[in-house]
Protein backbone atom coordinates (compact mmCIF):
# COMPACT_ATOMS: atom_id res chain seq x y z
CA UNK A 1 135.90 206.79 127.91
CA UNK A 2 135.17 203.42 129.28
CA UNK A 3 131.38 203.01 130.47
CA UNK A 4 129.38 199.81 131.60
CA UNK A 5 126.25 198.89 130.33
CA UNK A 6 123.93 196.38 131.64
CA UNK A 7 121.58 195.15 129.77
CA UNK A 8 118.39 192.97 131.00
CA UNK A 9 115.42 191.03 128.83
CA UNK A 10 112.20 191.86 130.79
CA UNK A 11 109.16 189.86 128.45
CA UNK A 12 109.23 191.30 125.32
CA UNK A 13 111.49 194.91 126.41
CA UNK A 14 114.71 194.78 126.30
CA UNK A 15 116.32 197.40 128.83
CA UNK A 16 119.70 198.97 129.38
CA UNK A 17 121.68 201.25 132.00
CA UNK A 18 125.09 202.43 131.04
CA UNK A 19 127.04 203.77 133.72
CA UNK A 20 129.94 206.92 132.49
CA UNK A 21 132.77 208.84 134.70
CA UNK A 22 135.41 211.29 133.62
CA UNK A 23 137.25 214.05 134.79
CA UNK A 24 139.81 216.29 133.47
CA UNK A 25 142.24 218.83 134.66
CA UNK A 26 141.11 222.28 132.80
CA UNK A 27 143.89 224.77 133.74
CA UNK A 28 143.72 225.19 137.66
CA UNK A 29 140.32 223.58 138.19
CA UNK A 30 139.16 220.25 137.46
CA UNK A 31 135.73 219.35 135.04
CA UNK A 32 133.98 215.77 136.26
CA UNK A 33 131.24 214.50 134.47
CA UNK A 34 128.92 211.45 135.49
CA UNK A 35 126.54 209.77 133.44
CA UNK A 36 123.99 207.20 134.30
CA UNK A 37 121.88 206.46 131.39
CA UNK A 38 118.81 204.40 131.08
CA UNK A 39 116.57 203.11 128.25
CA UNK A 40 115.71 200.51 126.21
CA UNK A 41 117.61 198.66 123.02
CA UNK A 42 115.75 197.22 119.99
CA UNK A 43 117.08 195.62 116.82
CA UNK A 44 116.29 196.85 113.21
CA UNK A 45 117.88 195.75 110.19
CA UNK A 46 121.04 194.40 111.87
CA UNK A 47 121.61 197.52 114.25
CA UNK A 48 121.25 197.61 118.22
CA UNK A 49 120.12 200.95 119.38
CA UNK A 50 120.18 201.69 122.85
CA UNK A 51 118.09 204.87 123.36
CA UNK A 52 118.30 206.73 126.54
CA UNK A 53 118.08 209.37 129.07
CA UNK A 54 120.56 210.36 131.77
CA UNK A 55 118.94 210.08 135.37
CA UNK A 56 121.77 213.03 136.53
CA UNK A 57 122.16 216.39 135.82
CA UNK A 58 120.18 217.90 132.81
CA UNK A 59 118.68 214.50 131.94
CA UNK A 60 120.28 215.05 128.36
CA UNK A 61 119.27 212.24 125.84
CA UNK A 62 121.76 209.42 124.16
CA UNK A 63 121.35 207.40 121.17
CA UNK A 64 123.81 204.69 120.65
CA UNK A 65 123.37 202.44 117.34
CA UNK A 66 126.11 200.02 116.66
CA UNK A 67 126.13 196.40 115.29
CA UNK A 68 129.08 193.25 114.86
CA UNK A 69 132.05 194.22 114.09
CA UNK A 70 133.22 191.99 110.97
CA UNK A 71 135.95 190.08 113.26
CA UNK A 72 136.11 186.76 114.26
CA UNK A 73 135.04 187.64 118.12
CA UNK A 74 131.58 188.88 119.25
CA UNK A 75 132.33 192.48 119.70
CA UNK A 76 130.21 195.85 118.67
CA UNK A 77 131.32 198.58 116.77
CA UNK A 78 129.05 201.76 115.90
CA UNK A 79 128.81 205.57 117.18
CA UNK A 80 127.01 207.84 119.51
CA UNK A 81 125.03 210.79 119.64
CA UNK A 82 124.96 212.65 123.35
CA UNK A 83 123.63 215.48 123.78
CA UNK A 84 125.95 218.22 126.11
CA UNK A 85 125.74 221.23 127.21
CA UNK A 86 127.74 222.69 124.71
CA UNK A 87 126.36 220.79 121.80
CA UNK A 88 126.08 217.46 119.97
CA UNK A 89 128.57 215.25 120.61
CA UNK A 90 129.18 212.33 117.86
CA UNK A 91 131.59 209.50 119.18
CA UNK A 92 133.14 205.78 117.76
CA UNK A 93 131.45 203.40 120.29
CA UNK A 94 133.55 199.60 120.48
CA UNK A 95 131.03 197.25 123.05
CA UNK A 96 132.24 193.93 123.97
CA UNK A 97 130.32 191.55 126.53
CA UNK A 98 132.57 191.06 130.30
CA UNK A 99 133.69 187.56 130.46
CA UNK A 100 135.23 187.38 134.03
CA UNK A 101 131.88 187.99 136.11
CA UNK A 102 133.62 191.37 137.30
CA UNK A 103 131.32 192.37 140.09
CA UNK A 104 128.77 195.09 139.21
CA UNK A 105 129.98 197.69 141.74
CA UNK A 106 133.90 196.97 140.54
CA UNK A 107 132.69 197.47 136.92
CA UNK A 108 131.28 200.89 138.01
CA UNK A 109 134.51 201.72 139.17
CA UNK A 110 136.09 200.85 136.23
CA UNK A 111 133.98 203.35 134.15
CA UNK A 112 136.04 206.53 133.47
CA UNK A 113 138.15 207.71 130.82
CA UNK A 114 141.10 205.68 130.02
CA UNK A 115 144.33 206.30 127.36
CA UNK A 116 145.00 203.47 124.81
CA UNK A 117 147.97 202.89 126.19
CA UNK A 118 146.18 201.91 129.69
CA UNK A 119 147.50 198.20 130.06
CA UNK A 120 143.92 197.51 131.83
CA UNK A 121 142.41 198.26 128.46
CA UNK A 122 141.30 195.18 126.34
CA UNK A 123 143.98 194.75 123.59
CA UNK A 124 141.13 194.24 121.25
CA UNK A 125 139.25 197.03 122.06
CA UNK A 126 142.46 199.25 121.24
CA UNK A 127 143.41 197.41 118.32
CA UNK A 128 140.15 198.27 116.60
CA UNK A 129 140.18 202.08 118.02
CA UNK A 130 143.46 202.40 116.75
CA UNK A 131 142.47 200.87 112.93
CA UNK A 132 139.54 203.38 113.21
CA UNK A 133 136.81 200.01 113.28
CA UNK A 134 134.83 201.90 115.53
């Protein structure tokens, strides 16, 4: 699943919204999920947790906690907690920053689930997902 979070420094809060899509073919129909989360991110003994709520449907809660990855680039490994219909989901979360200004509408469009073989997928990201760093 690729999602887009933006994060903004308002005085001393820090706040977040993190933008998800999917769908997936389920026998003859189709499922399609949306997710636009909001909340705030602190730092505690070298973790970022973003803590949120999702503004659509049930309003389900997320916690997020993930912190540097021990590479030589700037990118965020941790997991997730997301709370579903069914039940608690746990997933491998891998966050690294945009560096080519993609436009914030384009970026929503860009958040949906992807394969790892998706060539629009940073190598990176699926190197680590792959070697489980996540």
């Amino acid at each position: 699943m690729r999602s887009v979070t933006f994060v903004r420094r308002e005085a001393e809060l820090v706040t977040f919204r993190r933008v998800t899509g999917w769908s997936e073919h389920r026998g003859s129909a189709w499922a399609r999920g949306r997710g636009n989360h909001c909340g705030v991110a602190i730092s505690r003994l070298n973790w970022i947790y973003f803590s949120g709520v999702n503004r659509r449907q049930t309003g389900e809660p997320s916690l997020i906690s993930v912190q540097w990855a021990p590479i030589a680039e700037p990118v965020l490994t941790g997991k997730a907690m997301l709370l579903t219909e069914a039940a608690p989901a746990f997933v491998s979360v891998i966050m690294r920053q945009d560096r080519s200004n993609i436009r914030p509408r384009h970026a929503i469009r860009m958040a949906h689930a992807v394969r790892l073989d998706d060539p629009s997928l940073d190598q990176l990201v699926v190197g680590l997902a792959r070697d489980g760093l996540a």
